[in-house]
N, C-alpha and C. Protein backbone atom coordinates (compact mmCIF):
# COMPACT_ATOMS: atom_id res chain seq x y z
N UNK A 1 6.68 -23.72 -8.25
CA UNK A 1 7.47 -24.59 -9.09
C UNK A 1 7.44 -24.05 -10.52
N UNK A 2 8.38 -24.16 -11.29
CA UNK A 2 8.52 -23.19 -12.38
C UNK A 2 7.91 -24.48 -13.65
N UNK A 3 8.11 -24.11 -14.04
CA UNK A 3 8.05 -25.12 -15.20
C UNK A 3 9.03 -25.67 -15.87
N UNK A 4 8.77 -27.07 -15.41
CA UNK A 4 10.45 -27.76 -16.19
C UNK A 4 10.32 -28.55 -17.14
N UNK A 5 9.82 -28.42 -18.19
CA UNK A 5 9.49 -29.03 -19.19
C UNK A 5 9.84 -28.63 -20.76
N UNK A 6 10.07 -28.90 -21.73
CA UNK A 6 11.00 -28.73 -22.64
C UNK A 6 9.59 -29.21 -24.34
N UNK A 7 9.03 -28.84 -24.91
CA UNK A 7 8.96 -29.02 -26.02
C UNK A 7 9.63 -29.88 -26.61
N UNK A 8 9.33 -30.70 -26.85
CA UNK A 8 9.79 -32.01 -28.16
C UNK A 8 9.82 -31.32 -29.66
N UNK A 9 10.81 -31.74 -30.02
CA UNK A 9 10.80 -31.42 -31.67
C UNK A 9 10.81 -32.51 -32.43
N UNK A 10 9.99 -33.26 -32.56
CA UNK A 10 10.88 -34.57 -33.54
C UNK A 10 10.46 -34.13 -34.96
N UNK A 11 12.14 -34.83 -35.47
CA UNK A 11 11.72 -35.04 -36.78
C UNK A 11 10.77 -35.32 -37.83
N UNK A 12 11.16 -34.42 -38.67
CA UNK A 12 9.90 -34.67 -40.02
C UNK A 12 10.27 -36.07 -40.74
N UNK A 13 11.40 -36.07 -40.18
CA UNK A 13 11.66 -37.12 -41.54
C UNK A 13 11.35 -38.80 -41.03
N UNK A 14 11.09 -39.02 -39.60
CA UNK A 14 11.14 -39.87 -39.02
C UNK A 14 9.87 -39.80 -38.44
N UNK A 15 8.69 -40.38 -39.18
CA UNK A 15 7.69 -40.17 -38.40
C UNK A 15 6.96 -42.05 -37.74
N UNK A 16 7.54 -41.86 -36.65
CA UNK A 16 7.68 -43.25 -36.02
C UNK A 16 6.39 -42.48 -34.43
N UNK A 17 6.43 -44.03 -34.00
CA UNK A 17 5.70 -43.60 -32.88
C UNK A 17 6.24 -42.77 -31.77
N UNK A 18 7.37 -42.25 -31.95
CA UNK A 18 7.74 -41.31 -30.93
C UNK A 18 7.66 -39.83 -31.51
N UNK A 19 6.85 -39.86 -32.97
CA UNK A 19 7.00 -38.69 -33.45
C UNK A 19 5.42 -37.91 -33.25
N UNK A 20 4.44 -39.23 -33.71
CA UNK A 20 3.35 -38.67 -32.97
C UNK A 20 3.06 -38.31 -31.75
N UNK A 21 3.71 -39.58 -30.61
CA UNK A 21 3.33 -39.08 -29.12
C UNK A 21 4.05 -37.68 -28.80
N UNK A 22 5.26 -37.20 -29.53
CA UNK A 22 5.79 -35.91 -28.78
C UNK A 22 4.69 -34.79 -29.35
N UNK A 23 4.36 -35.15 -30.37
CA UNK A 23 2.88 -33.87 -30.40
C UNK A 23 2.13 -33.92 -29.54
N UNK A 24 1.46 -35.77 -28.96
CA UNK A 24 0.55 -35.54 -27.86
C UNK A 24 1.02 -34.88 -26.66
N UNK A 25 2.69 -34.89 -26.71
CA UNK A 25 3.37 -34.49 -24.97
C UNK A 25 3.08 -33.39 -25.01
N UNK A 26 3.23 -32.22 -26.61
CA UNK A 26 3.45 -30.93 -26.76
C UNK A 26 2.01 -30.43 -26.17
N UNK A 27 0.87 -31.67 -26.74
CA UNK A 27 -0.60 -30.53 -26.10
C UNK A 27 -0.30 -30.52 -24.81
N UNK A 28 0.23 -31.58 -23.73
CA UNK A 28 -0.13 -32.04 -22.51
C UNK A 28 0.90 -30.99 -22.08
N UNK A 29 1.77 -30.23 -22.81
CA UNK A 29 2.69 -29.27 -21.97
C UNK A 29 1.44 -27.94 -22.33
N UNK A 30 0.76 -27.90 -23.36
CA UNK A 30 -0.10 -26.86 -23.75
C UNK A 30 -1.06 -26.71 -22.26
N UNK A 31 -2.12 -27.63 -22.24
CA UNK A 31 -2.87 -28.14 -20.62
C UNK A 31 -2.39 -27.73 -19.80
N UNK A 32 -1.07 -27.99 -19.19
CA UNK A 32 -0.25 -27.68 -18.37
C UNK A 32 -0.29 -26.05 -17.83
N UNK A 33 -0.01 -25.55 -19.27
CA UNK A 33 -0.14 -23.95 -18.78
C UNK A 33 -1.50 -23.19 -19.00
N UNK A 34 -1.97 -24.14 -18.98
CA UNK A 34 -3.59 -23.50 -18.92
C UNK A 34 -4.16 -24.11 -17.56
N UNK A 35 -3.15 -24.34 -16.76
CA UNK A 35 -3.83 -25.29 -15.66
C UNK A 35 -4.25 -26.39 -15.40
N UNK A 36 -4.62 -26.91 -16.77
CA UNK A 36 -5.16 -28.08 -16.96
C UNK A 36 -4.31 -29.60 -16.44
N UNK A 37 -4.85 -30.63 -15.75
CA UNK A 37 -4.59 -31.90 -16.18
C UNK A 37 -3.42 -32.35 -17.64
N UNK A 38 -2.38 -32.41 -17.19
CA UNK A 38 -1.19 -32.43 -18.78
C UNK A 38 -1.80 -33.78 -19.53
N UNK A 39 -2.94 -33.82 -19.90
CA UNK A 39 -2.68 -34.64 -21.09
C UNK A 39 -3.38 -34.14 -22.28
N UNK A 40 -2.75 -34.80 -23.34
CA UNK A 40 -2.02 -34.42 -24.80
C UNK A 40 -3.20 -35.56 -25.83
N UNK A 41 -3.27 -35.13 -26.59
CA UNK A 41 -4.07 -36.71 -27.93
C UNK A 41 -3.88 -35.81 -29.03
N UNK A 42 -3.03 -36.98 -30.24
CA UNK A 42 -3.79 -36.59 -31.54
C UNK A 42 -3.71 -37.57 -31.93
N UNK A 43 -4.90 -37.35 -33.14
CA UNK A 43 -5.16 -38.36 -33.80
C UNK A 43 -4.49 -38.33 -35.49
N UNK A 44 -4.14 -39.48 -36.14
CA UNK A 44 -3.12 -39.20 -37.62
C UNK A 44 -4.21 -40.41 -38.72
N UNK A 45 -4.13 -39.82 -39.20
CA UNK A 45 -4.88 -40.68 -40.31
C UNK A 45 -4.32 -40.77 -41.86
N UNK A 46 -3.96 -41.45 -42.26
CA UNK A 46 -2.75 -41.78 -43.63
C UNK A 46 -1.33 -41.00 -43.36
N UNK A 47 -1.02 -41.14 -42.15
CA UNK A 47 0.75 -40.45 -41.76
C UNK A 47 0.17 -39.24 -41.41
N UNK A 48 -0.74 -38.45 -41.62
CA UNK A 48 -0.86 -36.64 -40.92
C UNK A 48 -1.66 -36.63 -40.20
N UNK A 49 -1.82 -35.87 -38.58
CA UNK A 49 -2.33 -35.17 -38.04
C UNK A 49 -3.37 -34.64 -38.14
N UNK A 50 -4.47 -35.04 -38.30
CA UNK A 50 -5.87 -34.70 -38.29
C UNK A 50 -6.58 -34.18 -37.18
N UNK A 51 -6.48 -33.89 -35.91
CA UNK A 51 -6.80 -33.57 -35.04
C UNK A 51 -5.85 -33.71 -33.65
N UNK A 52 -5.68 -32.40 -33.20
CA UNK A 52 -4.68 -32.70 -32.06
C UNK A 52 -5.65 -31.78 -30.66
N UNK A 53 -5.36 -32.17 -29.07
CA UNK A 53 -6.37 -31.61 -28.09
C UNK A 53 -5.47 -31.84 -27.06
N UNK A 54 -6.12 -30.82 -26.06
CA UNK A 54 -5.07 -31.25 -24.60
C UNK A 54 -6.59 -31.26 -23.38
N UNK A 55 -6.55 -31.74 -22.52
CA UNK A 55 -7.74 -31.72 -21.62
C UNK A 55 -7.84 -30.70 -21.51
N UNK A 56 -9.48 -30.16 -21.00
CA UNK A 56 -9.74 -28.62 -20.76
C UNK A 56 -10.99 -28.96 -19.84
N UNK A 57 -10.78 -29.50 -19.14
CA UNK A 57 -12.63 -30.25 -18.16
C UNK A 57 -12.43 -28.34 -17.00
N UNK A 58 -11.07 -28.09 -17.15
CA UNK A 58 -11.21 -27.32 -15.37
C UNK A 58 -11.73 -25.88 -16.01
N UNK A 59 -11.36 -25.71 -17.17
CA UNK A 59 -11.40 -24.35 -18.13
C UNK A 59 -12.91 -24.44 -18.80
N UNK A 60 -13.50 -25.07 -19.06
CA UNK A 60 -14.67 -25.25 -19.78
C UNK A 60 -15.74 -25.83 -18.53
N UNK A 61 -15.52 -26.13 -16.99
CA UNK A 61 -16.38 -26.97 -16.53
C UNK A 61 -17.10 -28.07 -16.80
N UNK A 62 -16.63 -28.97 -17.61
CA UNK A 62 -17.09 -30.06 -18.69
C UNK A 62 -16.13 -31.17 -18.46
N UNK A 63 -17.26 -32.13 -17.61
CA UNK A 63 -16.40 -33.78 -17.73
C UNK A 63 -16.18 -34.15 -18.54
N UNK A 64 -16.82 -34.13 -19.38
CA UNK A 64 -16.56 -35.09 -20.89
C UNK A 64 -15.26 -33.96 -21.46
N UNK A 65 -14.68 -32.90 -21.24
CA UNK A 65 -13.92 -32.40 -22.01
C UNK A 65 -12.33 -32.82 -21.80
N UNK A 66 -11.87 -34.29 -22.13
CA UNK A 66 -10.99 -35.17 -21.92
C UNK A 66 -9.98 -34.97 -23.40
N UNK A 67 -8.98 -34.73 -23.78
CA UNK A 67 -8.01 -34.62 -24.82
C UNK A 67 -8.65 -35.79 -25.98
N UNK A 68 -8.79 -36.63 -25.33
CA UNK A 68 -9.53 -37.84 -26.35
C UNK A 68 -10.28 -37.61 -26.98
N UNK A 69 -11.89 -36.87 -26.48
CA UNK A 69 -12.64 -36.98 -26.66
C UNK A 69 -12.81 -35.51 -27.37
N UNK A 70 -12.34 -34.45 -27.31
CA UNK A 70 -11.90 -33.67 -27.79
C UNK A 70 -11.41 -33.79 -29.64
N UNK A 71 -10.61 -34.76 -29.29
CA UNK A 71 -9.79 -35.05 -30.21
C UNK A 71 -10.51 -36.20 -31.14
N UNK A 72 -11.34 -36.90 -31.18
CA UNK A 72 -12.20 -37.35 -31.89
C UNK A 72 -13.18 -36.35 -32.56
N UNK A 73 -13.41 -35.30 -31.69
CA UNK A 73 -14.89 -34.84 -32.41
C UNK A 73 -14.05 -34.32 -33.50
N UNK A 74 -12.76 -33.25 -33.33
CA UNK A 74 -12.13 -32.62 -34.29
C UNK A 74 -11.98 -34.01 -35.73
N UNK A 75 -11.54 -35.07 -35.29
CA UNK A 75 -10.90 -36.00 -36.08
C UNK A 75 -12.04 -36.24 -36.94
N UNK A 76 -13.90 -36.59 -36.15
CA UNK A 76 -14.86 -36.94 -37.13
C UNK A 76 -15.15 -36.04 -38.11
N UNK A 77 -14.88 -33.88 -37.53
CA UNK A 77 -15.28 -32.94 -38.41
C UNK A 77 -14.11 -33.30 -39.63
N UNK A 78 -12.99 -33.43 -39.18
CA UNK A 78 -12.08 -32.83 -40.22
C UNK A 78 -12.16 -34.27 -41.66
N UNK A 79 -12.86 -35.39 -41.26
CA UNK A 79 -13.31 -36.91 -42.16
C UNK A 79 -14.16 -36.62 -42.60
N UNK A 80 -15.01 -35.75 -42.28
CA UNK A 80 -16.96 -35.97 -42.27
C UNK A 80 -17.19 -37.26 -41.94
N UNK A 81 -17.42 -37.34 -40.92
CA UNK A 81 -17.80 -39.28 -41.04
C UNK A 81 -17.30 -39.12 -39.23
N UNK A 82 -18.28 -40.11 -38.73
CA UNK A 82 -17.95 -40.39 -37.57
C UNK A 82 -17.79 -41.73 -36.91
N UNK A 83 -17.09 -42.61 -38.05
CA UNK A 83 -16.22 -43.40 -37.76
C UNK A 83 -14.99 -43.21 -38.18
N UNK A 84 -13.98 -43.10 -37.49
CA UNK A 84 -12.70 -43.49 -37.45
C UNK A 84 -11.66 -44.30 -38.08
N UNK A 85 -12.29 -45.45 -38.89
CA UNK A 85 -11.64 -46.51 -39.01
C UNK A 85 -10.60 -46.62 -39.30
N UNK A 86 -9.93 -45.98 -39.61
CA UNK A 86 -8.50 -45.56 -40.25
C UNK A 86 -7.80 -44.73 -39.18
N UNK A 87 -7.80 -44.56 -38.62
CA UNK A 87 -7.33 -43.22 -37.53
C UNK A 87 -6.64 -43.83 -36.72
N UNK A 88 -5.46 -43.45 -36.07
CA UNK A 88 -4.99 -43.85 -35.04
C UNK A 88 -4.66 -42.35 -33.88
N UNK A 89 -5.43 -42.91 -32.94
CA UNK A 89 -5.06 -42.26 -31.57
C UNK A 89 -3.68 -42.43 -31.22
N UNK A 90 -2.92 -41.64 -30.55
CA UNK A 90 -1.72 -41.34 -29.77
C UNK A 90 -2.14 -40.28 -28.38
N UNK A 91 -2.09 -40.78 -27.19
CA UNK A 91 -2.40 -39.93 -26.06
C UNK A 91 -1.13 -40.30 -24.98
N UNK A 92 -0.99 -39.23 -23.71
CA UNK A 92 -0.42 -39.10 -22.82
C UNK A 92 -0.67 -40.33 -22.09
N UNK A 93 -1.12 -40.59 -21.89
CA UNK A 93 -2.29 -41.37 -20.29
C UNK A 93 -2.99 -42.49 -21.06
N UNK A 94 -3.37 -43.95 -20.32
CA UNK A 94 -4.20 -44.71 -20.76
C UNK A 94 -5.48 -43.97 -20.70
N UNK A 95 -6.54 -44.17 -21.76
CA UNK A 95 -8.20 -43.98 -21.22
C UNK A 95 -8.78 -44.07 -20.40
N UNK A 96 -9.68 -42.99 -19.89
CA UNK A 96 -10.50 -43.63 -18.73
C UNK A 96 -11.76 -44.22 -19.51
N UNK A 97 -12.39 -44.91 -18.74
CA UNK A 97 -13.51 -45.27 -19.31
C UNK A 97 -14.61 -44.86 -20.54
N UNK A 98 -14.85 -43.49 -19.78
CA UNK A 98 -15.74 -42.65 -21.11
C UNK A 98 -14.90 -42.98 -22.38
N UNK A 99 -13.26 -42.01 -22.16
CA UNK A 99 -12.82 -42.30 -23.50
C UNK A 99 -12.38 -43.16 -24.27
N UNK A 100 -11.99 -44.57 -23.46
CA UNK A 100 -12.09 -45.58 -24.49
C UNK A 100 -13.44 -46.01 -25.08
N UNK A 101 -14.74 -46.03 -23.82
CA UNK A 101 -15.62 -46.28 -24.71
C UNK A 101 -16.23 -45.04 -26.04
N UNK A 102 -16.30 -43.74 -26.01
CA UNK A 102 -15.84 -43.59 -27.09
C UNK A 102 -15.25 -43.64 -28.45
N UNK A 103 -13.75 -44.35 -27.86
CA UNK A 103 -12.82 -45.07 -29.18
C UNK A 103 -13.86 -45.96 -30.00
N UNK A 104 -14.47 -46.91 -28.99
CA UNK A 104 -15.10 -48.25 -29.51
C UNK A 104 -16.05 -47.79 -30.23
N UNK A 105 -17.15 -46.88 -30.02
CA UNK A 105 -18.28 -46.17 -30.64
C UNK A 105 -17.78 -45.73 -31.91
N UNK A 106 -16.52 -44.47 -32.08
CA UNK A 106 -15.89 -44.36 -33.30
C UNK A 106 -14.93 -45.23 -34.04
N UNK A 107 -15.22 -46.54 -33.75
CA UNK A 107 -14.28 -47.32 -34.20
C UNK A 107 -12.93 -46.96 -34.51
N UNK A 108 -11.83 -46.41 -33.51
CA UNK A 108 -10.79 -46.39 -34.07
C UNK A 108 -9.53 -47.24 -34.16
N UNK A 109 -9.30 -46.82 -35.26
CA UNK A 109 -8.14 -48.64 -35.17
C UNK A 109 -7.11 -49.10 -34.56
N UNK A 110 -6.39 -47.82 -33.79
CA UNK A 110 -5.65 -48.29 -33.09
C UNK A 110 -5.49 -47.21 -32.06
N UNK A 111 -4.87 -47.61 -30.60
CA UNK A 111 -4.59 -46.55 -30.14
C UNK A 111 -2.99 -46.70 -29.45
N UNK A 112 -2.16 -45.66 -29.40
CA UNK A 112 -1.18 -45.56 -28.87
C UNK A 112 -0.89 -44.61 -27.16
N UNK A 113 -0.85 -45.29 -26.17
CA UNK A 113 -0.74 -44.50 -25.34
C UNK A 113 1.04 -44.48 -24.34
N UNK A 114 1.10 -43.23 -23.40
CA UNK A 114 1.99 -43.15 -22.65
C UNK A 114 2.13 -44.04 -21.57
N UNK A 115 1.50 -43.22 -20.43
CA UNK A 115 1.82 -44.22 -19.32
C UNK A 115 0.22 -44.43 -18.84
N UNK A 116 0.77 -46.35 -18.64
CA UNK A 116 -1.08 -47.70 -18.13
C UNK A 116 -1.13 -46.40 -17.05
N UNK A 117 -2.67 -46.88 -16.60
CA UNK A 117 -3.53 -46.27 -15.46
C UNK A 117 -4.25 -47.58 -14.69
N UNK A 118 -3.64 -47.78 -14.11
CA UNK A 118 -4.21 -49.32 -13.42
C UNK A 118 -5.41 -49.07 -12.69
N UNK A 119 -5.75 -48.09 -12.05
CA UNK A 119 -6.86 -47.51 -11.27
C UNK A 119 -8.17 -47.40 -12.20
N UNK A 120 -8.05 -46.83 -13.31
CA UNK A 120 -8.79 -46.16 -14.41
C UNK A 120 -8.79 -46.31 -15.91
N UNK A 121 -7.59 -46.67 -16.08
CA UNK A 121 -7.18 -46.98 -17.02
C UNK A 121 -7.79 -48.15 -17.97
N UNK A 122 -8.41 -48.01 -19.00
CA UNK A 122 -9.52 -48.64 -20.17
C UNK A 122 -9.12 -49.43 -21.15
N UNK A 123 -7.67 -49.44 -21.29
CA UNK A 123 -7.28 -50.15 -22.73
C UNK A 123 -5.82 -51.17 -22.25
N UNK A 124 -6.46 -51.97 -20.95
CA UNK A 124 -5.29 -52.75 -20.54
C UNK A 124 -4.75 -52.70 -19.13
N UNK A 125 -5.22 -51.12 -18.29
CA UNK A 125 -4.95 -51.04 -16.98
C UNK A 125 -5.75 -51.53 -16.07
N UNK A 126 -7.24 -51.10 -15.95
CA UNK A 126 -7.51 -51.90 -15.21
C UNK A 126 -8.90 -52.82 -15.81
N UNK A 127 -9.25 -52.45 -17.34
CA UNK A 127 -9.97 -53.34 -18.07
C UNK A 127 -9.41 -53.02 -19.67
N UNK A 128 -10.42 -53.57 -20.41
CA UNK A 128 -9.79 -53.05 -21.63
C UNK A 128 -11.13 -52.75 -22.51
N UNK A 129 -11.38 -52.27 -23.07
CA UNK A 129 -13.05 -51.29 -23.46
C UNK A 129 -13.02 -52.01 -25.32
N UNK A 130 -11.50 -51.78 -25.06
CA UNK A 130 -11.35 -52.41 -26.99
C UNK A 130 -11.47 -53.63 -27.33
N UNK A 131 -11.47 -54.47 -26.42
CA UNK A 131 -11.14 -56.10 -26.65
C UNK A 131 -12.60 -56.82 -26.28
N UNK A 132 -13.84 -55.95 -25.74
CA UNK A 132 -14.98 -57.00 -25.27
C UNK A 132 -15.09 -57.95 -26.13
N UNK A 133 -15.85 -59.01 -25.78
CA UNK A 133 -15.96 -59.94 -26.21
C UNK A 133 -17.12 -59.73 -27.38
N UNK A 134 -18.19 -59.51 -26.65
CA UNK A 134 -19.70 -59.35 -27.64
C UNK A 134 -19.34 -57.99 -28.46
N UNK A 135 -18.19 -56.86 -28.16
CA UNK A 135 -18.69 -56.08 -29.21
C UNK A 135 -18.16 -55.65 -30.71
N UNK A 136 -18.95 -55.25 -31.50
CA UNK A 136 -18.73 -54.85 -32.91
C UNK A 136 -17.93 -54.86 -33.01
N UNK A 137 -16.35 -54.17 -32.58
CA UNK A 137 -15.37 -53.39 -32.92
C UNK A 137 -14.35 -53.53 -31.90
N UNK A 138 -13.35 -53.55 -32.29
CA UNK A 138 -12.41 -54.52 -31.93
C UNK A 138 -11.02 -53.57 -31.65
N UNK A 139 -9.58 -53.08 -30.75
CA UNK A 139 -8.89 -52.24 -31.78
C UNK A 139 -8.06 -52.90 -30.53
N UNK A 140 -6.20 -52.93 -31.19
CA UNK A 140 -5.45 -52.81 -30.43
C UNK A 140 -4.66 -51.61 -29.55
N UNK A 141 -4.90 -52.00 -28.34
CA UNK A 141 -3.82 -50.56 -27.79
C UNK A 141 -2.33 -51.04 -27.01
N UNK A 142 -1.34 -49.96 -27.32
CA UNK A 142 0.13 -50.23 -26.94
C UNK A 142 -0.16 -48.91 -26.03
N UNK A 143 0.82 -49.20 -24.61
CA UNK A 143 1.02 -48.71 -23.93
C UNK A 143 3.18 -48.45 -23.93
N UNK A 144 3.39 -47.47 -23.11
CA UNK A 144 4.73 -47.15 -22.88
C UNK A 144 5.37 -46.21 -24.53
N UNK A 145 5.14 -45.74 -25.05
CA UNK A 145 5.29 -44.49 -25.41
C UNK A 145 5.75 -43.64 -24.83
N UNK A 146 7.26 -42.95 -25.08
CA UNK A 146 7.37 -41.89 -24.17
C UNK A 146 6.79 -41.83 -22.87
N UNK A 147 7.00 -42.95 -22.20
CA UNK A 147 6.51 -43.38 -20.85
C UNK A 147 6.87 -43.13 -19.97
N UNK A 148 8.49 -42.51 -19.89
CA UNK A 148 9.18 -41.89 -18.77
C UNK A 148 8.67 -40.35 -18.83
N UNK A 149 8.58 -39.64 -19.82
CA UNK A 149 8.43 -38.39 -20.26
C UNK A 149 7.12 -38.25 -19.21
N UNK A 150 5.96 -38.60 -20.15
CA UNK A 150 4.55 -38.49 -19.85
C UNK A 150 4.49 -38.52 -18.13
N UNK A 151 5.13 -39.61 -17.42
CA UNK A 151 4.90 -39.70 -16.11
C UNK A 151 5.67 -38.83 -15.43
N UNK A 152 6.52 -38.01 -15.59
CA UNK A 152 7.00 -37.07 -15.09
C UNK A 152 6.26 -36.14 -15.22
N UNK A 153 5.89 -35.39 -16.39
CA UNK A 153 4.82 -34.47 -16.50
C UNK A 153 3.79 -34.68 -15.66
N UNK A 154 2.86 -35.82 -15.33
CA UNK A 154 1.76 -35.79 -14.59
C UNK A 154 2.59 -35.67 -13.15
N UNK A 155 3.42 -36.23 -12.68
CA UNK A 155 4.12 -35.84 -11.51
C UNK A 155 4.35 -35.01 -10.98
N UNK A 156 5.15 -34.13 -11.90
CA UNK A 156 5.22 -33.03 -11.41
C UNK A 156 4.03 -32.10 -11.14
N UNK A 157 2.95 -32.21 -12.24
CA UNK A 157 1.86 -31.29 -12.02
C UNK A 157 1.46 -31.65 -10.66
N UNK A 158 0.48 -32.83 -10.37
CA UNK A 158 -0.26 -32.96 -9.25
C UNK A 158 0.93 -32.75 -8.05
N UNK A 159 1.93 -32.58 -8.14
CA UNK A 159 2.87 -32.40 -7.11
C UNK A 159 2.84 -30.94 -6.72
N UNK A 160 2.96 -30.05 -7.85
CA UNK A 160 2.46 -28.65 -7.89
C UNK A 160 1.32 -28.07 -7.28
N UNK A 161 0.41 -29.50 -7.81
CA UNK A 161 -1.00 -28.67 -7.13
C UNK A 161 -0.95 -28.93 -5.46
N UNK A 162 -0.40 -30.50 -5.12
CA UNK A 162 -0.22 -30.23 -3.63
C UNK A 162 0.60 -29.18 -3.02
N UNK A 163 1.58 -28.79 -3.09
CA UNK A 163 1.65 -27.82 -2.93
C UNK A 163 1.53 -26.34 -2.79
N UNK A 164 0.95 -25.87 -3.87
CA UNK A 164 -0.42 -24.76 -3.89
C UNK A 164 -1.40 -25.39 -2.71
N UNK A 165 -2.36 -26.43 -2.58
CA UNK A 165 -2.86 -26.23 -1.71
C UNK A 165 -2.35 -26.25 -0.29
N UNK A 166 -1.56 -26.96 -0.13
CA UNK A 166 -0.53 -27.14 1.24
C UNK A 166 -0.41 -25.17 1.67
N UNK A 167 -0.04 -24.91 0.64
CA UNK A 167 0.22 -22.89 1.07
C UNK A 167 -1.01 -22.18 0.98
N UNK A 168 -1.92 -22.53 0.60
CA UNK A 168 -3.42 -22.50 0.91
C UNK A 168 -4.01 -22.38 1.68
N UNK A 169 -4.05 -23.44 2.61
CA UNK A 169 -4.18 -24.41 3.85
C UNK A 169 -3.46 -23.64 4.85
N UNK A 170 -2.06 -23.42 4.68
CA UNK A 170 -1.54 -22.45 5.84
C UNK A 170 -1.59 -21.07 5.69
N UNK A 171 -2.40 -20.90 4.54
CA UNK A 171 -2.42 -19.34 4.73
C UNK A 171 -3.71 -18.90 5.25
N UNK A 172 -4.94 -19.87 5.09
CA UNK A 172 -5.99 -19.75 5.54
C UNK A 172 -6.49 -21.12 6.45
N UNK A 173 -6.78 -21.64 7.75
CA UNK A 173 -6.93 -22.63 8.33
C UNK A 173 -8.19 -23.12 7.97
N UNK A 174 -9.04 -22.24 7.78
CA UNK A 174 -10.72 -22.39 7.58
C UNK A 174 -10.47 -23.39 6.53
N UNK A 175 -9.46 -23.46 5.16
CA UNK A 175 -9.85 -24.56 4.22
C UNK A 175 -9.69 -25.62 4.03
């Protein structure tokens, strides 16, 4: 399967929430050709881009190496400070667990995501990590962002990979 996916350009002059998530789409097309899982995060803090990441767990062998979480550590170097409070996340995918709880640890204030994860999903899919009751820190998250986009991208990938293994499988029976 070739790659059918297109780079976003949005405007400079319009920097709305579809201007940050097409940077997060741009890492998650970056991932993409590194093999990776397509998802995308950056984080913007007073209108600019402070840290942008695409998953790399298959390239680095590292669970924790999630676009999010990625994308925080860059966000705490480039603050000095490892709270967030000001920062807003924009990612492909709802959080999984680790990385919303993360968010909550770096207090960040808001997060913007693509498409819920009802299975896994941390900030509204299938719990919400930002809203506990007992804890410190509190943040809202919006889902559906470039929501058609994002879910095509993950579609197509894991569709790709069944396939690679499907020709795998018949090229060798043993696997």
């Amino acid at each position: 399967m070739n790659f059918p996916f297109e780079k976003r350009f949005p405007s400079e002059l319009n920097r709305d929430h579809d201007y940050y998530m097409s940077h997060a789409y741009n890492q998650a097309l970056l991932a993409w050709e590194k093999d990776e899982v397509p998802i995308g995060a950056v984080i913007v803090h007073e209108g600019g881009i402070i840290a942008s990441a695409f998953n790399q767990t298959r390239s680095t062998n590292d669970p924790s190496a999630h676009a999010e979480m990625l994308a925080i550590s860059q966000a705490s170097n480039s603050l000095g400070d490892w709270r967030l409070n000001n920062c807003i996340l924009y990612v492909t995918k709802e959080p999984c667990p680790m990385c919303a709880g993360a968010l909550v640890v770096a207090r960040i204030q808001k997060v913007y995501f693509g498409l819920s994860d009802t299975k896994m999903g941390c900030l509204g899919g299938a719990t919400h990590l930002g809203q506990l009751p007992e804890s410190n820190h509190k943040f809202e998250a919006v889902g559906g962002i470039l929501e058609k986009e994002n879910h095509a991208l993950l579609n197509a990938f894991f569709e790709k990979k069944r396939a690679e293994k499907k020709n795998r499988s018949a090229e060798d029976p043993t696997l």
